[in-house]
Every structure is written in structure tokens, then in C-alpha cells.
PDB file of N, CA and C in Angstrom:
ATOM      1  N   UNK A   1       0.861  -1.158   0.000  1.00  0.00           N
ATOM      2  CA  UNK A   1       0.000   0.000   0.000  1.00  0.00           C
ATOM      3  C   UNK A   1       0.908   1.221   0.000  1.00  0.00           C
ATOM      4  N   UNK A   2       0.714   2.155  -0.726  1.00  0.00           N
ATOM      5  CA  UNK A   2       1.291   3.167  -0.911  1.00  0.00           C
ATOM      6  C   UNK A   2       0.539   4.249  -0.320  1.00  0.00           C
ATOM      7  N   UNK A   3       1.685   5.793   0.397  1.00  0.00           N
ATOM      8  CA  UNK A   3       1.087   6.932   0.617  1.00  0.00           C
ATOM      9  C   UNK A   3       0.637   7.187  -0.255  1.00  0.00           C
ATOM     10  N   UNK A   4       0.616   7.393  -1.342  1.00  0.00           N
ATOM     11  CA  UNK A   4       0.500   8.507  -2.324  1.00  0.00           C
ATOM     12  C   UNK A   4      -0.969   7.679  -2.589  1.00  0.00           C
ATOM     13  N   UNK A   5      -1.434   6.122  -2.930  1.00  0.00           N
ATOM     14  CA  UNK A   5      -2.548   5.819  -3.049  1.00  0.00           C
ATOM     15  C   UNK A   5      -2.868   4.569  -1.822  1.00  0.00           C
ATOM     16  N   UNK A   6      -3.445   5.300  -0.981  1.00  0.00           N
ATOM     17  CA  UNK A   6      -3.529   4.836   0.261  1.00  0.00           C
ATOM     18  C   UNK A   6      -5.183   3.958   0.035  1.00  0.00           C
ATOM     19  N   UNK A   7      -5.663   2.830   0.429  1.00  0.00           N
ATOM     20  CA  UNK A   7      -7.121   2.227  -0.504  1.00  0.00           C
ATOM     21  C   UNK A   7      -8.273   2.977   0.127  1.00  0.00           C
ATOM     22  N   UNK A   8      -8.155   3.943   1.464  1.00  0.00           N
ATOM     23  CA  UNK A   8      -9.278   4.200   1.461  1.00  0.00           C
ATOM     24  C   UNK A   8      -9.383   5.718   0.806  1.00  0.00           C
ATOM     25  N   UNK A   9      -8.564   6.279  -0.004  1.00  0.00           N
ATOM     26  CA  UNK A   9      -8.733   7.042  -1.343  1.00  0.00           C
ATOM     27  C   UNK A   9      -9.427   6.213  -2.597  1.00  0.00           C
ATOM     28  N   UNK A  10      -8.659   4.975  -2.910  1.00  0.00           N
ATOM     29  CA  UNK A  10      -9.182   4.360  -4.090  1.00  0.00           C
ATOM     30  C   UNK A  10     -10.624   3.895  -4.294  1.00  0.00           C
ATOM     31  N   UNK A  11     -11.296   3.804  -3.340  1.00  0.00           N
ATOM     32  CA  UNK A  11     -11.994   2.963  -3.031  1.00  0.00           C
ATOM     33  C   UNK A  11     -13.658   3.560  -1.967  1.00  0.00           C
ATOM     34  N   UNK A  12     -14.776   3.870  -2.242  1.00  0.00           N
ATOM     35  CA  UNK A  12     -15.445   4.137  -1.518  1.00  0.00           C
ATOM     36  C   UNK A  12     -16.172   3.841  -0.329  1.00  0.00           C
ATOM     37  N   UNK A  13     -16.149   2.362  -0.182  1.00  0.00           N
ATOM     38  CA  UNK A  13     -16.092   1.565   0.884  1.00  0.00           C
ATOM     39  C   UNK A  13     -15.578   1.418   1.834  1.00  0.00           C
ATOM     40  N   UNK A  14     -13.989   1.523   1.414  1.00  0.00           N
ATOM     41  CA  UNK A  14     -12.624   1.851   2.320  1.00  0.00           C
ATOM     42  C   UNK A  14     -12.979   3.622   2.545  1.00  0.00           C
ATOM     43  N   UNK A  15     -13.314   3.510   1.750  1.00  0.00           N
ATOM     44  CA  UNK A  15     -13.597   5.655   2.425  1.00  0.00           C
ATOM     45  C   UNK A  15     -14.108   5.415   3.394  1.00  0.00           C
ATOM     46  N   UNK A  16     -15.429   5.209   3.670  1.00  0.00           N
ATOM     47  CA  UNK A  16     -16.326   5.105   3.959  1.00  0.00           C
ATOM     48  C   UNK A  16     -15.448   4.549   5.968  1.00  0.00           C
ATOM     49  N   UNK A  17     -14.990   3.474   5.564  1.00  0.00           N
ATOM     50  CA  UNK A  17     -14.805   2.716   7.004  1.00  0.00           C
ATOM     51  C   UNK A  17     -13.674   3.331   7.569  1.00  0.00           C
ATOM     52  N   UNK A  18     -12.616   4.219   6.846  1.00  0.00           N
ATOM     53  CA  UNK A  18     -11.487   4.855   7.079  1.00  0.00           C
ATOM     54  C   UNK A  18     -12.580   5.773   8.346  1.00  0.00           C
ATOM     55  N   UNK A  19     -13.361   7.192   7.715  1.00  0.00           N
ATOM     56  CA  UNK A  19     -13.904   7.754   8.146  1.00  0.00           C
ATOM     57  C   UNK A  19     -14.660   7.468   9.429  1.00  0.00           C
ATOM     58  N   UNK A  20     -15.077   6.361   9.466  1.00  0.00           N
ATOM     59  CA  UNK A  20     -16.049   5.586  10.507  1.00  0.00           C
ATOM     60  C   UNK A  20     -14.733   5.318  12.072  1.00  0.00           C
ATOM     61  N   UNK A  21     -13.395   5.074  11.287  1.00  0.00           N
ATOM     62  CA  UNK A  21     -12.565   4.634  11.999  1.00  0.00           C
ATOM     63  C   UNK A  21     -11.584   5.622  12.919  1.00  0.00           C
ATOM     64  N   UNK A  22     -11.720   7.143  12.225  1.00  0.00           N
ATOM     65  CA  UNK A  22     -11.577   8.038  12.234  1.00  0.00           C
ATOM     66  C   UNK A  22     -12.600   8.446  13.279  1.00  0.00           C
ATOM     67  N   UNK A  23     -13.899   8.822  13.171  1.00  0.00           N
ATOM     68  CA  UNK A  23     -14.329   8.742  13.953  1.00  0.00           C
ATOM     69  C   UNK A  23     -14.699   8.657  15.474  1.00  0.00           C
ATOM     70  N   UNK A  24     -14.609   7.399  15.313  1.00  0.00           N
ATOM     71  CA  UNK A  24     -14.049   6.622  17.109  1.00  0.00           C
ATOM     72  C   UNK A  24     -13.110   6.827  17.656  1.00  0.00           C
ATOM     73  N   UNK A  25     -12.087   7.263  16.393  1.00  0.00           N
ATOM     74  CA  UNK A  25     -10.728   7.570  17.248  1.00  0.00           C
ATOM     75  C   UNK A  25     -11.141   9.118  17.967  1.00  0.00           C
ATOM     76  N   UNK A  26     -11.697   9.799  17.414  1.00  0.00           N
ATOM     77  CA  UNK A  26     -12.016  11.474  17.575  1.00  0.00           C
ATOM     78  C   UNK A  26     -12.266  10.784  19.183  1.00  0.00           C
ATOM     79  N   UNK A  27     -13.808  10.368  19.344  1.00  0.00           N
ATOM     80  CA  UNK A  27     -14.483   9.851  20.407  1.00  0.00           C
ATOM     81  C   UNK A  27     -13.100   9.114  21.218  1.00  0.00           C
ATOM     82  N   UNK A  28     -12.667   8.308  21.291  1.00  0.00           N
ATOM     83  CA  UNK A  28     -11.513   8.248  22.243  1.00  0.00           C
ATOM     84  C   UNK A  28     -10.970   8.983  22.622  1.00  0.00           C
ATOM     85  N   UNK A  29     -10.193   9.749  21.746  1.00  0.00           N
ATOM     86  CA  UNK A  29      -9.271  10.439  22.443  1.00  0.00           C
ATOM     87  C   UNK A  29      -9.998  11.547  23.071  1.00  0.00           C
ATOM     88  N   UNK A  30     -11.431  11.832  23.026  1.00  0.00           N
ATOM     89  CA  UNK A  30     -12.108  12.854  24.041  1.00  0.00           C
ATOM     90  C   UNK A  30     -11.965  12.241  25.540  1.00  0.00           C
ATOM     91  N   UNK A  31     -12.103  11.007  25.844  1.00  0.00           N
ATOM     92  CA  UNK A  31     -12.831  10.038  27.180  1.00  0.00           C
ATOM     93  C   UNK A  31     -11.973   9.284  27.513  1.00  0.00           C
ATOM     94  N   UNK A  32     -10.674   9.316  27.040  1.00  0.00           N
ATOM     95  CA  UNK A  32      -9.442   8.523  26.893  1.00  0.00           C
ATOM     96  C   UNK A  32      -8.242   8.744  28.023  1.00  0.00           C
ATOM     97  N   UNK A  33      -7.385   8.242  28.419  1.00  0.00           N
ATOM     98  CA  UNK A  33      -6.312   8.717  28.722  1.00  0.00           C
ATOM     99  C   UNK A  33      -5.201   8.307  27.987  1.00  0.00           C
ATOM    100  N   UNK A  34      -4.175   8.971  28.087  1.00  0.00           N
ATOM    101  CA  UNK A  34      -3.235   9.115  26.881  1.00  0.00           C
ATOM    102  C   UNK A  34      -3.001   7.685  26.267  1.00  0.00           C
ATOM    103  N   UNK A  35      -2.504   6.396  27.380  1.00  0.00           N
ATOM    104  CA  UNK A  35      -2.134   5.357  27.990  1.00  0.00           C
ATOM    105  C   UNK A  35      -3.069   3.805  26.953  1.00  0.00           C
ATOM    106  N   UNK A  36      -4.776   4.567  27.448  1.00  0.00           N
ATOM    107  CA  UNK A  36      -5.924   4.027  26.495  1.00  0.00           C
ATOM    108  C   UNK A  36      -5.554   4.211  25.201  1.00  0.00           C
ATOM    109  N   UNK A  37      -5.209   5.354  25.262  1.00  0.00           N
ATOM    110  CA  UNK A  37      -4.858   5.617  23.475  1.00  0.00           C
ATOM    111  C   UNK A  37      -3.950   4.996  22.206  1.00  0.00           C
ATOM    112  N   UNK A  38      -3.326   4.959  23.189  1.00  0.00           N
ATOM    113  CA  UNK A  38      -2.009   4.498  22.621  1.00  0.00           C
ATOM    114  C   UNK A  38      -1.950   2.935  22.780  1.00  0.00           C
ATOM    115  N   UNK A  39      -2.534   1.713  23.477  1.00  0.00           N
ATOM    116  CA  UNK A  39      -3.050   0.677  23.805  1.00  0.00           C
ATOM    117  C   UNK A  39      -3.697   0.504  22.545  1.00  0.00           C
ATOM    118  N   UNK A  40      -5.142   1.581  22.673  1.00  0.00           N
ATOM    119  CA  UNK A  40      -5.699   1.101  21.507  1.00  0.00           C
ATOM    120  C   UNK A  40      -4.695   0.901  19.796  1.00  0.00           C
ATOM    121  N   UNK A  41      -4.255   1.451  19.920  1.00  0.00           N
ATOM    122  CA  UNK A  41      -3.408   2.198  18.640  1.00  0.00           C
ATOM    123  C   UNK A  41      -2.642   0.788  18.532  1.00  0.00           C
ATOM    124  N   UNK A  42      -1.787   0.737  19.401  1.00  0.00           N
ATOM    125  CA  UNK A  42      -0.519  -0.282  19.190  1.00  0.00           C
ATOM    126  C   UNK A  42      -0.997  -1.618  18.900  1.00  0.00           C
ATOM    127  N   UNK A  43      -2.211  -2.023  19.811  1.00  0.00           N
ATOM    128  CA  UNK A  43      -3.200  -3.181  19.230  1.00  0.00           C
ATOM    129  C   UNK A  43      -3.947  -3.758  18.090  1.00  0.00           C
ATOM    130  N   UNK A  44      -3.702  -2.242  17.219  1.00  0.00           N
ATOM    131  CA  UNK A  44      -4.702  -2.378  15.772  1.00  0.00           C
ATOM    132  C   UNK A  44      -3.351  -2.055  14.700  1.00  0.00           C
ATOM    133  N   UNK A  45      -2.154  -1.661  15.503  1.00  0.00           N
ATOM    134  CA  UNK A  45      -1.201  -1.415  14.514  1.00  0.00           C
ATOM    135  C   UNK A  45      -0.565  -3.136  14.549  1.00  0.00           C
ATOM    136  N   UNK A  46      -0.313  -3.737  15.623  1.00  0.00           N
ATOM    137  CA  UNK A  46       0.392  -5.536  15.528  1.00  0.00           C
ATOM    138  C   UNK A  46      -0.831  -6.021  14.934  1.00  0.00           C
ATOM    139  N   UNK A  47      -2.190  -6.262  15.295  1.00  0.00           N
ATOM    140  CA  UNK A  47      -2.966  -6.567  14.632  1.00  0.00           C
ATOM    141  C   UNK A  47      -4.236  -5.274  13.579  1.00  0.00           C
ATOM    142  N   UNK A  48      -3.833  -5.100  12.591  1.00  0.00           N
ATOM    143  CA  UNK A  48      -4.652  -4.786  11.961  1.00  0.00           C
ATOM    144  C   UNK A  48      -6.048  -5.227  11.220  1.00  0.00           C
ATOM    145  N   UNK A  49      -7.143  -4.263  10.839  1.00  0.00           N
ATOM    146  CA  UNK A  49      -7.888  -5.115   9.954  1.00  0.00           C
ATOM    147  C   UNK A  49      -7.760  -5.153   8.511  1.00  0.00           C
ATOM    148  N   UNK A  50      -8.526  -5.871   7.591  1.00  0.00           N
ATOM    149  CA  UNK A  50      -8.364  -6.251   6.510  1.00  0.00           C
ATOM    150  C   UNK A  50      -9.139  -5.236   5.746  1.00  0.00           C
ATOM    151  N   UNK A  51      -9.291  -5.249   4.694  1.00  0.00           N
ATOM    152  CA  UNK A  51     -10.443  -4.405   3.999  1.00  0.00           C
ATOM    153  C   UNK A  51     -10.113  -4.791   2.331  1.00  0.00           C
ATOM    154  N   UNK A  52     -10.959  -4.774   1.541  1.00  0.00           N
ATOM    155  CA  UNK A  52     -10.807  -5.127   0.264  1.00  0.00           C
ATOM    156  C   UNK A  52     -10.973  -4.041  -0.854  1.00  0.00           C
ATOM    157  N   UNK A  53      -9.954  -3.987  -1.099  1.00  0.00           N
ATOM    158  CA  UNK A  53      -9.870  -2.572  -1.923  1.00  0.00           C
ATOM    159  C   UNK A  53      -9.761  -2.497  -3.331  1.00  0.00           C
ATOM    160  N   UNK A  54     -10.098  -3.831  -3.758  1.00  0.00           N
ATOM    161  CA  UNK A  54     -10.720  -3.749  -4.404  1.00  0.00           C
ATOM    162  C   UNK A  54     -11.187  -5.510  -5.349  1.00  0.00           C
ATOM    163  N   UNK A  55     -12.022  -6.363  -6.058  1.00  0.00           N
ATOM    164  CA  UNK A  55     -12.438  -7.435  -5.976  1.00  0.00           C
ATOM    165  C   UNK A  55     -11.263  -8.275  -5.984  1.00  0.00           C
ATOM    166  N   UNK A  56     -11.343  -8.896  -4.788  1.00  0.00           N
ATOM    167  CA  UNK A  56     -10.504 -10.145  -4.747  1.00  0.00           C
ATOM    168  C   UNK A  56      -9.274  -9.560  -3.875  1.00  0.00           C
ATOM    169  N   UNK A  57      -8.823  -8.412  -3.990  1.00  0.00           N
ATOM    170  CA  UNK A  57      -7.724  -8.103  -3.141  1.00  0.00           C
ATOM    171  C   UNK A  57      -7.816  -6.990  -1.847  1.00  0.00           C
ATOM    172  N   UNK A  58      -7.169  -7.982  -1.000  1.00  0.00           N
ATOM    173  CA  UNK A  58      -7.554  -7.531   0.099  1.00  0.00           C
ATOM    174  C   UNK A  58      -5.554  -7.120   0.958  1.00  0.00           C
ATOM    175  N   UNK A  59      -6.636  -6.024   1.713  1.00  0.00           N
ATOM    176  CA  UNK A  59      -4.670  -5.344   2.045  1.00  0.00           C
ATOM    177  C   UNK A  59      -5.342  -5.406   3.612  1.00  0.00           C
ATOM    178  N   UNK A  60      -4.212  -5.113   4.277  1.00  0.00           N
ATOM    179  CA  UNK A  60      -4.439  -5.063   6.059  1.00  0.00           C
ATOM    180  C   UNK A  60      -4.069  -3.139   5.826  1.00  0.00           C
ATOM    181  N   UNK A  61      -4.692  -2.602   6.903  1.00  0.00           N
ATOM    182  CA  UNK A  61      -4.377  -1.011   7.185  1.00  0.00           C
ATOM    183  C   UNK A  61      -3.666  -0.903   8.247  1.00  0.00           C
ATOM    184  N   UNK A  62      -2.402  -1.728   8.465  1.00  0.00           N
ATOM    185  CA  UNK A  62      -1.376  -0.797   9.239  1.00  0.00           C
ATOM    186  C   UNK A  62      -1.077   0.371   9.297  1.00  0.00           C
ATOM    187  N   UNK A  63      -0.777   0.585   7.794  1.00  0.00           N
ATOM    188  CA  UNK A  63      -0.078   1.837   7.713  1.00  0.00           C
ATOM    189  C   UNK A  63      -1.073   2.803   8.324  1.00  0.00           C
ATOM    190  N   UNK A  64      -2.462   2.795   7.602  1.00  0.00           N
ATOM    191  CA  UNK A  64      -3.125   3.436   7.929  1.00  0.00           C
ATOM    192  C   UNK A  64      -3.516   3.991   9.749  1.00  0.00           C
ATOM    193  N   UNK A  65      -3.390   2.646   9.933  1.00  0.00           N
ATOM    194  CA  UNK A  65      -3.111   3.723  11.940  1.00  0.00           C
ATOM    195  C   UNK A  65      -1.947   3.749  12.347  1.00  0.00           C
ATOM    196  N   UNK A  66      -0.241   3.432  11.342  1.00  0.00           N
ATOM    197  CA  UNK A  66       0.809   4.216  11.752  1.00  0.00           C
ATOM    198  C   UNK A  66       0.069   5.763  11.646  1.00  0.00           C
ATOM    199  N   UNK A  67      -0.286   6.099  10.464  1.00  0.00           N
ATOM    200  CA  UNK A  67      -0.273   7.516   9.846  1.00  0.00           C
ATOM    201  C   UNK A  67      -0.774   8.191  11.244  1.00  0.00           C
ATOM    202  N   UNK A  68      -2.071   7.296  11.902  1.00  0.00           N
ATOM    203  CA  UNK A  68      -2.853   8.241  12.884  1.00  0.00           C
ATOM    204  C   UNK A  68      -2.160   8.144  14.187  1.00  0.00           C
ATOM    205  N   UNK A  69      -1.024   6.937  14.431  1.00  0.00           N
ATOM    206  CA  UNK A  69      -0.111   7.164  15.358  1.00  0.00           C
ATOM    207  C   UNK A  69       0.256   8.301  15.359  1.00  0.00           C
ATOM    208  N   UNK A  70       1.240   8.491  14.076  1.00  0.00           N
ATOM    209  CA  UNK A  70       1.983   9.494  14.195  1.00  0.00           C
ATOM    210  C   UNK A  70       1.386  10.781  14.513  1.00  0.00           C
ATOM    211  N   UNK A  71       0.349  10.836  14.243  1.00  0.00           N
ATOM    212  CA  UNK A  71      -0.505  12.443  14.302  1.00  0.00           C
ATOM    213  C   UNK A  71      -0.908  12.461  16.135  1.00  0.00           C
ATOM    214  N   UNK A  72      -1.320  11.530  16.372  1.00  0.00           N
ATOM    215  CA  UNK A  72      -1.507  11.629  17.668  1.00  0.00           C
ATOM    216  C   UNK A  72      -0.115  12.278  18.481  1.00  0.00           C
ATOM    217  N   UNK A  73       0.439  11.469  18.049  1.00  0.00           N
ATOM    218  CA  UNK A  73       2.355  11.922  18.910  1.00  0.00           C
ATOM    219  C   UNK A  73       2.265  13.643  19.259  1.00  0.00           C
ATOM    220  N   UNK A  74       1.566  14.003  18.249  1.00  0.00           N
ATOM    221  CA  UNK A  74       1.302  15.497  18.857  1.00  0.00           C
ATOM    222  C   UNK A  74       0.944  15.828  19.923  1.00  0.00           C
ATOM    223  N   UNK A  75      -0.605  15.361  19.821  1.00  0.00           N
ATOM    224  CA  UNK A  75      -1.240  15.392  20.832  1.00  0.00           C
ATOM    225  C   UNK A  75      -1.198  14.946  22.420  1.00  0.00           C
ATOM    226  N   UNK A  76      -0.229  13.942  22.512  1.00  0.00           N
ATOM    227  CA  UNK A  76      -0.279  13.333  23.811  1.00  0.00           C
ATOM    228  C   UNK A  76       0.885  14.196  24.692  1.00  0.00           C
ATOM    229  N   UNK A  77       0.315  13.563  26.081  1.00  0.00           N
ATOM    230  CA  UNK A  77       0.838  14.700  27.223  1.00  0.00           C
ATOM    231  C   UNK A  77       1.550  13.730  27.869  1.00  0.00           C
ATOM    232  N   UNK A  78       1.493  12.481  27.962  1.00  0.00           N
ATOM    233  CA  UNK A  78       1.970  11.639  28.881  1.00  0.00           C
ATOM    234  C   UNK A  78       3.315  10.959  28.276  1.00  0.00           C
ATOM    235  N   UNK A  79       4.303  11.407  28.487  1.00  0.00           N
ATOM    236  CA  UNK A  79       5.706  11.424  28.264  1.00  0.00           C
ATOM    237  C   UNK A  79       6.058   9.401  28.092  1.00  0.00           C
ATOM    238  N   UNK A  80       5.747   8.628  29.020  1.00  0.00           N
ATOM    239  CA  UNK A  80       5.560   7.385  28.829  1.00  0.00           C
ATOM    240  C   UNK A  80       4.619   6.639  27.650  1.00  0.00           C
ATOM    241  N   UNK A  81       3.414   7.194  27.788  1.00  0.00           N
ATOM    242  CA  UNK A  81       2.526   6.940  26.476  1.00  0.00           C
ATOM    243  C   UNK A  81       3.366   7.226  24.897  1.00  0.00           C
ATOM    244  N   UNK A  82       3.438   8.318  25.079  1.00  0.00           N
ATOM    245  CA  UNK A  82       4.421   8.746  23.570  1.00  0.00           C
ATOM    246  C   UNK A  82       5.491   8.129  23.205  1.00  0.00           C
ATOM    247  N   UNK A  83       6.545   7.810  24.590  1.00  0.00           N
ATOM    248  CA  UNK A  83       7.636   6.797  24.159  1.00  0.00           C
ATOM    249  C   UNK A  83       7.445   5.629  23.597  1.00  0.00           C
ATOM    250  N   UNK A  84       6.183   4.996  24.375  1.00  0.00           N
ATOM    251  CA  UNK A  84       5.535   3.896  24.252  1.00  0.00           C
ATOM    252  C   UNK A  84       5.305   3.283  22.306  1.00  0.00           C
ATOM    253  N   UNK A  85       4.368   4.877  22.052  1.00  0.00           N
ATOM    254  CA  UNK A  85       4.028   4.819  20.415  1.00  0.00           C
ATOM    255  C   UNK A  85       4.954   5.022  19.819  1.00  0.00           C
ATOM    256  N   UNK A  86       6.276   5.718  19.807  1.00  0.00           N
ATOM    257  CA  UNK A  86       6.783   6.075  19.293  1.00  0.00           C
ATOM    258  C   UNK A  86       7.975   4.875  18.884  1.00  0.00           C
ATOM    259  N   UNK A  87       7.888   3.578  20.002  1.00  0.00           N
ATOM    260  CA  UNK A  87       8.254   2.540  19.544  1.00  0.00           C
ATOM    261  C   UNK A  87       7.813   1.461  18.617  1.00  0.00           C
ATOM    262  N   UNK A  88       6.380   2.077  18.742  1.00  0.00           N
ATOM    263  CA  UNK A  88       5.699   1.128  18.186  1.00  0.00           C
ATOM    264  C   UNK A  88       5.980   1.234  16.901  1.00  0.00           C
ATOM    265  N   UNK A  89       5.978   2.809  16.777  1.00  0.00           N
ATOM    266  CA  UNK A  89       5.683   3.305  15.105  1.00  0.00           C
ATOM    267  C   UNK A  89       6.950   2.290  14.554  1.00  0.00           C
ATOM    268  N   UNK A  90       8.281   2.741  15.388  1.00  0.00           N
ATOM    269  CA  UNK A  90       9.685   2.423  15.023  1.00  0.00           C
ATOM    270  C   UNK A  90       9.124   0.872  14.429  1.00  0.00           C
ATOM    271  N   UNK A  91       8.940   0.421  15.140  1.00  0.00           N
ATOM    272  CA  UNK A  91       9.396  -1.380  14.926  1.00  0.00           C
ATOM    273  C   UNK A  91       8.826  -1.660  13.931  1.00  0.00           C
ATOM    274  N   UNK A  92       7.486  -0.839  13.347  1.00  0.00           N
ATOM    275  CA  UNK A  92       7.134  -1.482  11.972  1.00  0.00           C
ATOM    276  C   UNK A  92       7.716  -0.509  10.764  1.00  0.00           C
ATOM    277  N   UNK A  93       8.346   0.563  11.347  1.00  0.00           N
ATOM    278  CA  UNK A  93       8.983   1.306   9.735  1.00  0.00           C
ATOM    279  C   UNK A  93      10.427   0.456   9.564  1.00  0.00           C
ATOM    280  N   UNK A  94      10.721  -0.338  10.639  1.00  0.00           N
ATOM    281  CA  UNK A  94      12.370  -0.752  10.384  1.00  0.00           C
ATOM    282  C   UNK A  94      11.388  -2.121   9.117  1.00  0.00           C
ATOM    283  N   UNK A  95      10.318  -2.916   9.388  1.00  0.00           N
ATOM    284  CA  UNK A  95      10.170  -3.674   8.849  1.00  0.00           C
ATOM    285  C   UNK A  95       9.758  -3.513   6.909  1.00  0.00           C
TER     286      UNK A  95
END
């Protein structure tokens, strides 16, 4: 999967669930603590889901919640949490 054509651009379905996924994340990180956040994150980044982007081929969206890792890294206050993601991000860009 490429930045430049990432599937839930290609694809309206994948739009569609990107947005949805997007979403919840908004809603977390309102009710969240940094700790939750980043839990959630690192859990869907080792295991990701699948999505089919288009007939017959199907990709996993890692990248896609590295990307929202990384954006979060902004946001967080909790100096342990951030180290935390910021390993996470590491271990799958070395891969």
C-alpha cells in the first residue's frame, strides 16, 4: 500500500470505514487517557484489519493507523505513552 494511493482514497467503501474509523478515534481520544490511546493504537497497529480494496484483493491497514499514530504523537501529554508509540511506530517502519 502506498502513501500517495492509500485504498481508502481508491476505493469508496474503504472511504467510507477509514472515516467511521476516524471517527471513534475522535471519540476516544475525548474520554481517553493518553495510555488508552495508545493501547488502543498499538493493538490495531500488531494486529490490523483487513479491507478489500478492491475485488478479490484484500490489504491489512497498518499503515493506515501508523499515519494516525503518528498524528496523535502530537497530541499526547503523557511522556511514557508517547515513548511507548513512538516505539511502536519504530518497529514497523524498520520492517
Amino acid at each position: 500500500m502506498s502513501i500517495e494511493n492509500p485504498p481508502e482514497k481508491s476505493n469508496p467503501n474503504v472511504s467510507a470505514k477509514a472515516e467511521e474509523i476516524k471517527a471513534r478515534l475522535n471519540e476516544l481520544t475525548k474520554k481517553s487517557s493518553d495510555m488508552e490511546l495508545v493501547s488502543f493504537l498499538s493493538e490495531h497497529i500488531d494486529k490490523p484489519c483487513e479491507v478489500e480494496v478492491s475485488l478479490g484483493e484484500v490489504r491489512n491497514i497498518r499503515e493506515f493507523y501508523i499515519n494516525i499514530a503518528k498524528d496523535s504523537l502530537k497530541k499526547l501529554t503523557n511522556p511514557f505513552a508517547k515513548e511507548l508509540l513512538e516505539k511502536k511506530i519504530e518497529e514497523y517502519n524498520k520492517k
